[in-house]
PDB file of N, CA and C in Angstrom:
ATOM      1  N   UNK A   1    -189.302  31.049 -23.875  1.00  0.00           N
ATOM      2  CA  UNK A   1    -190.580  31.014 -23.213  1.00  0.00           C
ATOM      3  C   UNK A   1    -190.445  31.287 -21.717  1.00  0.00           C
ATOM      4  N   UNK A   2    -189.163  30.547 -20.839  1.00  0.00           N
ATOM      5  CA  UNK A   2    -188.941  31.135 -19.780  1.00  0.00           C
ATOM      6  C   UNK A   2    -189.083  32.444 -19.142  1.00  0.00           C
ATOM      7  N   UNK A   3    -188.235  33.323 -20.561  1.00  0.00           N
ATOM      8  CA  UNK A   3    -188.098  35.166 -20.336  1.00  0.00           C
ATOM      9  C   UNK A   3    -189.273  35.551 -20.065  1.00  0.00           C
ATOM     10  N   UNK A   4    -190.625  34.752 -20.898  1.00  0.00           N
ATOM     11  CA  UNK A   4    -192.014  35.677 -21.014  1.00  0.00           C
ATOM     12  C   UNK A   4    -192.326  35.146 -19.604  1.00  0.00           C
ATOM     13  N   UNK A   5    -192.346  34.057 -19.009  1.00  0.00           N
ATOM     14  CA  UNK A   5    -193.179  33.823 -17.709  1.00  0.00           C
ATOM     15  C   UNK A   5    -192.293  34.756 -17.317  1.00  0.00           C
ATOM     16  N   UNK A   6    -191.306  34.355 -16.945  1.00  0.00           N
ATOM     17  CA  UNK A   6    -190.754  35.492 -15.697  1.00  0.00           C
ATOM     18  C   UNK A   6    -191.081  36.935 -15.309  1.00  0.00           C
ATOM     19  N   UNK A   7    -191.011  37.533 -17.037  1.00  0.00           N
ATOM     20  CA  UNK A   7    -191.959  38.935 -17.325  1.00  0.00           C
ATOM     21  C   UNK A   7    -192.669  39.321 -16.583  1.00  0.00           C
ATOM     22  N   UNK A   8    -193.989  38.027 -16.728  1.00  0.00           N
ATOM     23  CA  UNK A   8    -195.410  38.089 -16.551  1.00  0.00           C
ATOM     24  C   UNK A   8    -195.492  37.823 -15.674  1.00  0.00           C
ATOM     25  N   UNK A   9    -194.619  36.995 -14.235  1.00  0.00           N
ATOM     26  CA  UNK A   9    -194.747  36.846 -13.025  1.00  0.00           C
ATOM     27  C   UNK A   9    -194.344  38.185 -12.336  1.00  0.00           C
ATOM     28  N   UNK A  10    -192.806  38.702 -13.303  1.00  0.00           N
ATOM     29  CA  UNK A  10    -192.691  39.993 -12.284  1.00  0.00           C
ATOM     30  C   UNK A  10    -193.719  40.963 -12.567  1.00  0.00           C
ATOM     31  N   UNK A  11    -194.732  41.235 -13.156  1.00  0.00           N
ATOM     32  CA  UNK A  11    -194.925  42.295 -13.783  1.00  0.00           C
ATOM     33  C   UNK A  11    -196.785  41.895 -12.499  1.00  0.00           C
ATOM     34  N   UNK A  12    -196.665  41.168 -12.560  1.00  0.00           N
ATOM     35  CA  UNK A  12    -198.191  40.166 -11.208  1.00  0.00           C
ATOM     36  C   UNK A  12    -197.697  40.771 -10.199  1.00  0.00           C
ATOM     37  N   UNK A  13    -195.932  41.257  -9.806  1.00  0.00           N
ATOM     38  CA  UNK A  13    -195.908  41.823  -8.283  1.00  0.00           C
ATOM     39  C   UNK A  13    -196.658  43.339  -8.591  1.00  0.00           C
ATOM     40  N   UNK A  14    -197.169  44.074  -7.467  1.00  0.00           N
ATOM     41  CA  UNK A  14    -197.727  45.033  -7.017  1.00  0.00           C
ATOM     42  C   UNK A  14    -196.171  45.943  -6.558  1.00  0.00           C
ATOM     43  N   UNK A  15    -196.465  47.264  -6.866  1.00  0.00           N
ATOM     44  CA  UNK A  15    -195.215  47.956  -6.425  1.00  0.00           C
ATOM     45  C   UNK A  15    -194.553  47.921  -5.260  1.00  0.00           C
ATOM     46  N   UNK A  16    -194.969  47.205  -3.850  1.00  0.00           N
ATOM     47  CA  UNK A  16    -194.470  47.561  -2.669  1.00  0.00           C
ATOM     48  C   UNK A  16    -193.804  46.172  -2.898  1.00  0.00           C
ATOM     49  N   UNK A  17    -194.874  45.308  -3.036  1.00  0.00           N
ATOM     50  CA  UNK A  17    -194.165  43.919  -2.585  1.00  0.00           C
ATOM     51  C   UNK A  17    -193.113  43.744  -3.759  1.00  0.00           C
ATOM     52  N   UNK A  18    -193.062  44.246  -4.866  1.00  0.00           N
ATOM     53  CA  UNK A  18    -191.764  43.917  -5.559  1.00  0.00           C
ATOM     54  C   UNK A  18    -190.765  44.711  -5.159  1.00  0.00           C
ATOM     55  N   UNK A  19    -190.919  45.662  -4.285  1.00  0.00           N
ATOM     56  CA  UNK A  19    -189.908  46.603  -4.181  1.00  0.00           C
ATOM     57  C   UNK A  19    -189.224  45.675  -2.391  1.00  0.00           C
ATOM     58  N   UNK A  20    -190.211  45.191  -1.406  1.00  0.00           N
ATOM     59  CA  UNK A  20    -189.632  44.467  -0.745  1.00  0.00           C
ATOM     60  C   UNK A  20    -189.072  43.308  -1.034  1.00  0.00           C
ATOM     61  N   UNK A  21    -189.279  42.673  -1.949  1.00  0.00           N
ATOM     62  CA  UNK A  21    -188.231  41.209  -2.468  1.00  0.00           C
ATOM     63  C   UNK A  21    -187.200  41.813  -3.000  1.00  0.00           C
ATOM     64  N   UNK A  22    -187.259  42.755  -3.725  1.00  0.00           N
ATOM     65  CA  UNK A  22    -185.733  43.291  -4.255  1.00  0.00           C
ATOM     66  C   UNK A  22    -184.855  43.640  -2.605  1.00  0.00           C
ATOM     67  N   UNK A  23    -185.560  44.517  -1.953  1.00  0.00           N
ATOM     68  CA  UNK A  23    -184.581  44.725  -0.394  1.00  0.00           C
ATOM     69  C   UNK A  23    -184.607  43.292   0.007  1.00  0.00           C
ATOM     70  N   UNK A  24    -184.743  42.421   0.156  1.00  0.00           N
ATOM     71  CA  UNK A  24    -185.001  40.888   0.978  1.00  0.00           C
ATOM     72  C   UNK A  24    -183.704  40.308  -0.163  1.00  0.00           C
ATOM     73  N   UNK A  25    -183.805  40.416  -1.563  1.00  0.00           N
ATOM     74  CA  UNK A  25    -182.359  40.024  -2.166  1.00  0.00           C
ATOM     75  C   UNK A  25    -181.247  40.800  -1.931  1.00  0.00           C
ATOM     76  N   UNK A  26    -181.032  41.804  -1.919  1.00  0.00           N
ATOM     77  CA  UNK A  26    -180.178  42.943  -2.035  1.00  0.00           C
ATOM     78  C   UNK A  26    -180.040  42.478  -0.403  1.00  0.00           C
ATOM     79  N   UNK A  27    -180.656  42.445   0.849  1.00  0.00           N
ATOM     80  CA  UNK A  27    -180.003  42.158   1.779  1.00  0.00           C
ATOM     81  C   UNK A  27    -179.276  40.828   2.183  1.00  0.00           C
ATOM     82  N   UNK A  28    -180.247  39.938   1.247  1.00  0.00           N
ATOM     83  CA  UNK A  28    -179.273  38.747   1.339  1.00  0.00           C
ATOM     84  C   UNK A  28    -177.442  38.713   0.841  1.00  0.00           C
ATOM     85  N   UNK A  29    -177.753  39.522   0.003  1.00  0.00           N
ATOM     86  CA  UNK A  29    -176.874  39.448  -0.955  1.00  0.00           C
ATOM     87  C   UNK A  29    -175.406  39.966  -0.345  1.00  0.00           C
ATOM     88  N   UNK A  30    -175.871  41.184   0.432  1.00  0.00           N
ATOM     89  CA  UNK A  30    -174.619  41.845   0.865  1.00  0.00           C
ATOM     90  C   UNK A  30    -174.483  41.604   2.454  1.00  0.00           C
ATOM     91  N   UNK A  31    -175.354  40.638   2.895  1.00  0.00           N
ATOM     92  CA  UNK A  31    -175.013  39.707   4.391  1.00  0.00           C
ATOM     93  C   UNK A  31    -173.898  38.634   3.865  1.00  0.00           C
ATOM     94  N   UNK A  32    -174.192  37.447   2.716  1.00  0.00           N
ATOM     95  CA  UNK A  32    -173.305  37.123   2.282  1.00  0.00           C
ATOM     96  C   UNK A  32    -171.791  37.348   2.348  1.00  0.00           C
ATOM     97  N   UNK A  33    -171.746  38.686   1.884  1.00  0.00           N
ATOM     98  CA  UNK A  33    -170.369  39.106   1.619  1.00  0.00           C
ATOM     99  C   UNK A  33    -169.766  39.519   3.117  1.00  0.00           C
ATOM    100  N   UNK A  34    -170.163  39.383   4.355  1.00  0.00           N
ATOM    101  CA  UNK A  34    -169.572  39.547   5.486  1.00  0.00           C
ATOM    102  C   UNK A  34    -168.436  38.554   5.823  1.00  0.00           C
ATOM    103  N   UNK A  35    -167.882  38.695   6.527  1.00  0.00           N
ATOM    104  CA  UNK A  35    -166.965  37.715   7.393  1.00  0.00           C
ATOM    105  C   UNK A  35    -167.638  37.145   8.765  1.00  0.00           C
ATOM    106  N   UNK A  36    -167.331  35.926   8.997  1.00  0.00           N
ATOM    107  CA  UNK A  36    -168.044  34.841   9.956  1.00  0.00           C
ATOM    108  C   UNK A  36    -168.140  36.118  11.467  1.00  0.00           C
ATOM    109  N   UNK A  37    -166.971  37.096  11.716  1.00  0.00           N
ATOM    110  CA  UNK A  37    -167.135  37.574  13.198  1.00  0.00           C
ATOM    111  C   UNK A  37    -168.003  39.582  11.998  1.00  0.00           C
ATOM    112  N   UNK A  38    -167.820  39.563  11.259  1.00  0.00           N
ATOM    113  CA  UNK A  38    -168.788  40.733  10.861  1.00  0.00           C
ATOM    114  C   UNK A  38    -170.227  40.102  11.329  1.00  0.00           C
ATOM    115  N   UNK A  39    -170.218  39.221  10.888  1.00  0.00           N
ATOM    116  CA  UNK A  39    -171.543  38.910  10.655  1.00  0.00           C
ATOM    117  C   UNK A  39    -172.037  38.718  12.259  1.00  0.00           C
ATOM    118  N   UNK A  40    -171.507  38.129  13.207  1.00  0.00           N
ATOM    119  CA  UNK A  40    -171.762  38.284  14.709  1.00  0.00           C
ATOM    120  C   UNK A  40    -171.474  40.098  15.336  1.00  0.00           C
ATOM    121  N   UNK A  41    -170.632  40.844  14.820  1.00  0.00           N
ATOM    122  CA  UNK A  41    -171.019  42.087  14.828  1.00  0.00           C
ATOM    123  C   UNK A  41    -172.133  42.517  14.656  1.00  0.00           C
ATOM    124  N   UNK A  42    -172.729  42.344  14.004  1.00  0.00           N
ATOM    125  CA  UNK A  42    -173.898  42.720  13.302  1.00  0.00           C
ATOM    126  C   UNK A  42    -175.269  42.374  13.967  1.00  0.00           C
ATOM    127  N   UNK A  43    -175.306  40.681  14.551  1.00  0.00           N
ATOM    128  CA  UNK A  43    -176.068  40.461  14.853  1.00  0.00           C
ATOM    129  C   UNK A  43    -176.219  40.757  16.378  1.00  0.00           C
ATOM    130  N   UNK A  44    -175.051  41.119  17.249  1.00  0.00           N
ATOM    131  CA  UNK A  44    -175.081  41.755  18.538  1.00  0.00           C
ATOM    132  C   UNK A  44    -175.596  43.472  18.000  1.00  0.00           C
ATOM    133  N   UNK A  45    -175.003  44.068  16.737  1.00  0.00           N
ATOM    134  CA  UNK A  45    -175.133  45.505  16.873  1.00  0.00           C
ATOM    135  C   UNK A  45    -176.909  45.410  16.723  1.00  0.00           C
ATOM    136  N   UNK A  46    -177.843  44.791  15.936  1.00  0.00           N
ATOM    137  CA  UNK A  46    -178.872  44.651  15.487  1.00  0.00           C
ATOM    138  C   UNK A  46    -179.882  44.399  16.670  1.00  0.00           C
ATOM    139  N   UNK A  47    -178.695  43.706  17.712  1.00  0.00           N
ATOM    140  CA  UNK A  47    -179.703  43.400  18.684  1.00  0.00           C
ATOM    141  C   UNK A  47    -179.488  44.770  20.049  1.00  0.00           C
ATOM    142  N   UNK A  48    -179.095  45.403  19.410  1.00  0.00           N
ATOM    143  CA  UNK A  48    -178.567  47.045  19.887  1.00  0.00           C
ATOM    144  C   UNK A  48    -177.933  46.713  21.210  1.00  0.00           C
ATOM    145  N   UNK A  49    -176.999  46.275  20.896  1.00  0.00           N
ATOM    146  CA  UNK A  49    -175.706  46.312  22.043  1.00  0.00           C
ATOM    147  C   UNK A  49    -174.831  47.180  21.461  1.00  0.00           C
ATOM    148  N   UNK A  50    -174.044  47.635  22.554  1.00  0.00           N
ATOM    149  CA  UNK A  50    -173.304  48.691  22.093  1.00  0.00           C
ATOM    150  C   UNK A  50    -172.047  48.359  22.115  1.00  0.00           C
ATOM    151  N   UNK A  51    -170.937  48.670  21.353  1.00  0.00           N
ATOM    152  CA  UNK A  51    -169.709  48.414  20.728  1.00  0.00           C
ATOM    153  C   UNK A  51    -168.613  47.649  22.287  1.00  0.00           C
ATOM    154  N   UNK A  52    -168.537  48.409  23.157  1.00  0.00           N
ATOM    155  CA  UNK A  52    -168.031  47.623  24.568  1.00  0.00           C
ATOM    156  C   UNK A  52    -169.056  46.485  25.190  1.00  0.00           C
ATOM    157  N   UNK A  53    -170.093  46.623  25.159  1.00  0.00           N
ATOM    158  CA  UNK A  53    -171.081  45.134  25.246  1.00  0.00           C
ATOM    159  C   UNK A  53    -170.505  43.876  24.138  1.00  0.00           C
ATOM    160  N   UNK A  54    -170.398  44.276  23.050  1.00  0.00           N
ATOM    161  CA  UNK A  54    -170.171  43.380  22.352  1.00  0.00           C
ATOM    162  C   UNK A  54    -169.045  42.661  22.204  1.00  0.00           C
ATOM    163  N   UNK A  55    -167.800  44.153  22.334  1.00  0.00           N
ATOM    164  CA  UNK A  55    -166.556  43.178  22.559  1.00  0.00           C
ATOM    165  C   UNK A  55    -166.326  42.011  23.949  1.00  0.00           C
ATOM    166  N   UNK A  56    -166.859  42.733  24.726  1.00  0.00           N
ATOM    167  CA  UNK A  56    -167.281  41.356  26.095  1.00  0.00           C
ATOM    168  C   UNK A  56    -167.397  40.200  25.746  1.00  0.00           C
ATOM    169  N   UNK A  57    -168.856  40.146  24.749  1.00  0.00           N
ATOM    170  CA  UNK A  57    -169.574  39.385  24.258  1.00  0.00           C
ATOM    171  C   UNK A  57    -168.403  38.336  23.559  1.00  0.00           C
ATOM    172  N   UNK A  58    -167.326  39.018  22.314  1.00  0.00           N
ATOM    173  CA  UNK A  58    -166.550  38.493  21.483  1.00  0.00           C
ATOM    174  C   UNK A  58    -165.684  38.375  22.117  1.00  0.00           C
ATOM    175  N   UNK A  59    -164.962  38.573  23.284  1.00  0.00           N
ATOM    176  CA  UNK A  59    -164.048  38.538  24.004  1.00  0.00           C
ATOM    177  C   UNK A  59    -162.443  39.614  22.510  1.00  0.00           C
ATOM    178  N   UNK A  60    -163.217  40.466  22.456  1.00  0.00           N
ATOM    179  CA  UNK A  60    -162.336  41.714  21.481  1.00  0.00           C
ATOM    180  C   UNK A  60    -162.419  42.983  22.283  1.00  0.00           C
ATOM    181  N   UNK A  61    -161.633  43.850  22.041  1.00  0.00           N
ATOM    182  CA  UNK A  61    -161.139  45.183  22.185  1.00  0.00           C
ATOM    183  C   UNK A  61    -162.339  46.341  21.462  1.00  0.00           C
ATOM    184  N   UNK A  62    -162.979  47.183  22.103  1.00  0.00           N
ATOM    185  CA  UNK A  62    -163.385  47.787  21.042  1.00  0.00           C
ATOM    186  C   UNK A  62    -163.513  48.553  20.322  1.00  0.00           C
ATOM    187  N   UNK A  63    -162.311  48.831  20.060  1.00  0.00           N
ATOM    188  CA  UNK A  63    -161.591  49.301  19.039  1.00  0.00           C
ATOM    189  C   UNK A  63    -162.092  48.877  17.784  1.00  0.00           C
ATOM    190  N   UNK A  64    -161.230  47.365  17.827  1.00  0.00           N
ATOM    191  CA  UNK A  64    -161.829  46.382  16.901  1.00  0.00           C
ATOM    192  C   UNK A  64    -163.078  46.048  16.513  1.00  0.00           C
ATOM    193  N   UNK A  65    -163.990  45.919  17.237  1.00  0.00           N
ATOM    194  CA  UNK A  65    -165.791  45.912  17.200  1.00  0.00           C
ATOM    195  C   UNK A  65    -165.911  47.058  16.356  1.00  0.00           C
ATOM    196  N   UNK A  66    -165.369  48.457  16.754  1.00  0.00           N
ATOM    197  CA  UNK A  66    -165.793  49.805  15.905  1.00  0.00           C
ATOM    198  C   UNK A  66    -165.055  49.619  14.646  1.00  0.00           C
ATOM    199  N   UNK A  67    -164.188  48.769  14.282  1.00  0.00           N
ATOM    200  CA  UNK A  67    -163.659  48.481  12.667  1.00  0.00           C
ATOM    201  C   UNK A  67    -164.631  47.250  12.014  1.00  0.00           C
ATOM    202  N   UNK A  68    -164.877  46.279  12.751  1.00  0.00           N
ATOM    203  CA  UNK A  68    -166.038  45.501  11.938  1.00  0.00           C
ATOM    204  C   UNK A  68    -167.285  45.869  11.986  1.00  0.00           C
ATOM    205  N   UNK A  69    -167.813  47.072  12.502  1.00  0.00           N
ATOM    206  CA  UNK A  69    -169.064  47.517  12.353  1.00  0.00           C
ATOM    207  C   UNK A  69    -168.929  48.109  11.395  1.00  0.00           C
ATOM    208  N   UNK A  70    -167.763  49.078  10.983  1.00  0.00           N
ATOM    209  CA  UNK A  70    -167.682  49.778   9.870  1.00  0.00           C
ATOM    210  C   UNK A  70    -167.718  49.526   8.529  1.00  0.00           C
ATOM    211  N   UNK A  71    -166.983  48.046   8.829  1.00  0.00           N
ATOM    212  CA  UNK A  71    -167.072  47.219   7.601  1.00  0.00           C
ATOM    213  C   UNK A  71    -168.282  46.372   6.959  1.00  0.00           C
ATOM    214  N   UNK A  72    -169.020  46.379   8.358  1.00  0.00           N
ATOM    215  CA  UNK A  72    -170.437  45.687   8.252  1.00  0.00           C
ATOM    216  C   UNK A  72    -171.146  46.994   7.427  1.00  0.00           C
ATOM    217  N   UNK A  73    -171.535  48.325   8.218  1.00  0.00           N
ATOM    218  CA  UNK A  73    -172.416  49.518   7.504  1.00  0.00           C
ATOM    219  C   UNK A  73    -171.506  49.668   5.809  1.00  0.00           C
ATOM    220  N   UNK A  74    -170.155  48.969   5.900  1.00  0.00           N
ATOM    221  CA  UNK A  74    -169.603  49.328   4.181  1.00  0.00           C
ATOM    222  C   UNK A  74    -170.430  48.324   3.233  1.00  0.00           C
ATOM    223  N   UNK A  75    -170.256  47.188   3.605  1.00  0.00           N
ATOM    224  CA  UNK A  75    -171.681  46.282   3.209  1.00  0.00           C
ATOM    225  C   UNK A  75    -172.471  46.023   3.023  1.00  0.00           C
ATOM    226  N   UNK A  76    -173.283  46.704   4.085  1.00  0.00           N
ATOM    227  CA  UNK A  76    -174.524  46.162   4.518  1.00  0.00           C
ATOM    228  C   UNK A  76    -175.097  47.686   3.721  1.00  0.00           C
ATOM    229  N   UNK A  77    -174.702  48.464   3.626  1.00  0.00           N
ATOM    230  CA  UNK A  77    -175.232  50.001   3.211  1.00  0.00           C
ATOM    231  C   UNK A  77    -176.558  50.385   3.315  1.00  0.00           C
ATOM    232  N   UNK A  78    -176.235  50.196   4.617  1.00  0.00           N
ATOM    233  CA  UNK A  78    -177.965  50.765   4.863  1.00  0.00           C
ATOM    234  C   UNK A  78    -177.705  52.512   5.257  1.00  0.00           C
ATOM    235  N   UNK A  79    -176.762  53.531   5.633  1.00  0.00           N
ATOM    236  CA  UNK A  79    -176.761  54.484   5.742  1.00  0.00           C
ATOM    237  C   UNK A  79    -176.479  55.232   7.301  1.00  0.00           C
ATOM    238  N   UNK A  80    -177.694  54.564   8.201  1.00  0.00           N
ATOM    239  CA  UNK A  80    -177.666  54.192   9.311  1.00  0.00           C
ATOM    240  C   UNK A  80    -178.128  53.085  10.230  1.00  0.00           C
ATOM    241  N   UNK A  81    -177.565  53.326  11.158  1.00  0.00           N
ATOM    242  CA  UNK A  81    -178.282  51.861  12.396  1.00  0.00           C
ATOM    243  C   UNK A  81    -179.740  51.830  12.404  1.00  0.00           C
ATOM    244  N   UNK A  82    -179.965  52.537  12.374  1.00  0.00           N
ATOM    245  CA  UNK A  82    -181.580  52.543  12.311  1.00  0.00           C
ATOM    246  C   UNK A  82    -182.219  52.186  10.903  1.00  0.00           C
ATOM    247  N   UNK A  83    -181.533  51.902   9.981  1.00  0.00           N
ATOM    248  CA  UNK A  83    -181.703  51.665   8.677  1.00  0.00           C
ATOM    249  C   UNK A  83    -181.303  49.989   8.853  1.00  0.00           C
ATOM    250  N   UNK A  84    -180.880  49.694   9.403  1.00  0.00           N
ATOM    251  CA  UNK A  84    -180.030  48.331   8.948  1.00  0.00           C
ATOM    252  C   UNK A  84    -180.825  47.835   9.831  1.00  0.00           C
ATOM    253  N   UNK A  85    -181.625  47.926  11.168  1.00  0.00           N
ATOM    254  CA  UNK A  85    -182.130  47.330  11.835  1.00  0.00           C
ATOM    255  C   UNK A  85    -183.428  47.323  11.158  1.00  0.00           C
ATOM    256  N   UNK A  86    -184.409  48.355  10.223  1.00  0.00           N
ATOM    257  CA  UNK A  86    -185.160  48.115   9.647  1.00  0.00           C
ATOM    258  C   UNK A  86    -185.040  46.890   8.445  1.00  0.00           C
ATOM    259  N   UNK A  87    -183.517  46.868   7.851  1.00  0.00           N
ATOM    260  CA  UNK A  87    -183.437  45.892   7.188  1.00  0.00           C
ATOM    261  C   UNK A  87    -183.562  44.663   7.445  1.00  0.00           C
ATOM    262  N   UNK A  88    -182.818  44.254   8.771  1.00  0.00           N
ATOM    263  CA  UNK A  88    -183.362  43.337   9.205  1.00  0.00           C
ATOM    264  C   UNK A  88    -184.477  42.556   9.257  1.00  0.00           C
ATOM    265  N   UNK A  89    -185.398  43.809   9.992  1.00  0.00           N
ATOM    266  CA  UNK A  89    -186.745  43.098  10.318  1.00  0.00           C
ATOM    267  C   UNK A  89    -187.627  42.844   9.428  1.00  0.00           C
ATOM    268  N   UNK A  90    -187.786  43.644   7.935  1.00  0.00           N
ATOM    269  CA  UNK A  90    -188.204  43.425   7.207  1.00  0.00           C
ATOM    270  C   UNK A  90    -187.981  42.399   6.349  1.00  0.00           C
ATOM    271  N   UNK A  91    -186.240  41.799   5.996  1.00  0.00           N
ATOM    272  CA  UNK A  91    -185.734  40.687   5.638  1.00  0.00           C
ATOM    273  C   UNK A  91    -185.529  39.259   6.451  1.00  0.00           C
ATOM    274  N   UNK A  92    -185.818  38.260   5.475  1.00  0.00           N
ATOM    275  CA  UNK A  92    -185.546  37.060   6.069  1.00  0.00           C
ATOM    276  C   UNK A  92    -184.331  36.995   7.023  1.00  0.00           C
ATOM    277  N   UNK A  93    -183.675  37.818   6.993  1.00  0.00           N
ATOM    278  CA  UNK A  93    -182.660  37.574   7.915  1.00  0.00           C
ATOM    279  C   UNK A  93    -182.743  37.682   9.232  1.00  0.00           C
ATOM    280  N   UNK A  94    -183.523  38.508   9.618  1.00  0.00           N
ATOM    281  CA  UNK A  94    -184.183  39.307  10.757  1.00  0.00           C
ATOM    282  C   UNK A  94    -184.224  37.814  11.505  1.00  0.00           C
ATOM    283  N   UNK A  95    -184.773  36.595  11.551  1.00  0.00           N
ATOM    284  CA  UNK A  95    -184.900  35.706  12.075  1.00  0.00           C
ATOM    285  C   UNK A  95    -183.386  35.072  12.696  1.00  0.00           C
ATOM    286  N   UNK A  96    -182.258  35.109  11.122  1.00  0.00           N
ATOM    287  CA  UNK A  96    -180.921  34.676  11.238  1.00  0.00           C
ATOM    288  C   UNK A  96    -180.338  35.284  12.643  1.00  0.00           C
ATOM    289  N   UNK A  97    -180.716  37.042  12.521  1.00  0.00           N
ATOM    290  CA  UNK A  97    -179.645  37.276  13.010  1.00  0.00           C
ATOM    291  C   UNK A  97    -180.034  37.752  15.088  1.00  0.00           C
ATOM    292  N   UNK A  98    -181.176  37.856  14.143  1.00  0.00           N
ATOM    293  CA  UNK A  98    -182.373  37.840  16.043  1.00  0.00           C
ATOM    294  C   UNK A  98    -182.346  37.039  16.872  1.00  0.00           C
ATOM    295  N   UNK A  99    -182.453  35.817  15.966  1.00  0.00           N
ATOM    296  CA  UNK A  99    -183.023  34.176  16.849  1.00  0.00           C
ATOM    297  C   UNK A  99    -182.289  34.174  17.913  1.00  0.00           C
TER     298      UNK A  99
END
């Protein structure tokens, strides 16, 4: 009886808004899988600092900043920066990684 509500609840979303909770999981999902200083990569790159701003910021080389960003866009797969910052704002995270 569970399977049928669930059905019948997903089937109540409207095409946009089910298609934004799937991006709002799917971004949760693969923020998760970051590492504690990816994930501060991310939230300096999001807040569009640029790769020598940030290593300042982390007290890193940035060198290094340009290998955990890489690993962040391997993750995060948004395609581009301008993609991942839309992800953001549209996902609950946007708050996480803004605030």
């Amino acid at each position: 009886m569970n399977t049928l509500k669930a059905v019948a609840d997903t089937s109540a979303f409207d095409g946009p808004q089910f298609k934004r909770v799937s991006e709002n999981v799917g971004a949760k999902k693969n923020y998760a899988a970051l590492t504690p200083r990816e994930e501060e990569v991310c939230s300096w790159s999001v807040k569009s600092l640029f790769n020598k701003g940030i290593a300042l910021q982390l007290g890193n080389d940035d060198v290094t900043i340009k290998i955990h960003k890489v690993r962040v866009m391997d993750e995060m797969l948004p395609g581009s920066m301008q993609t991942l910052h839309k992800k953001f704002l549209r996902s609950d995270l946007g708050g996480l990684v803004l605030g």
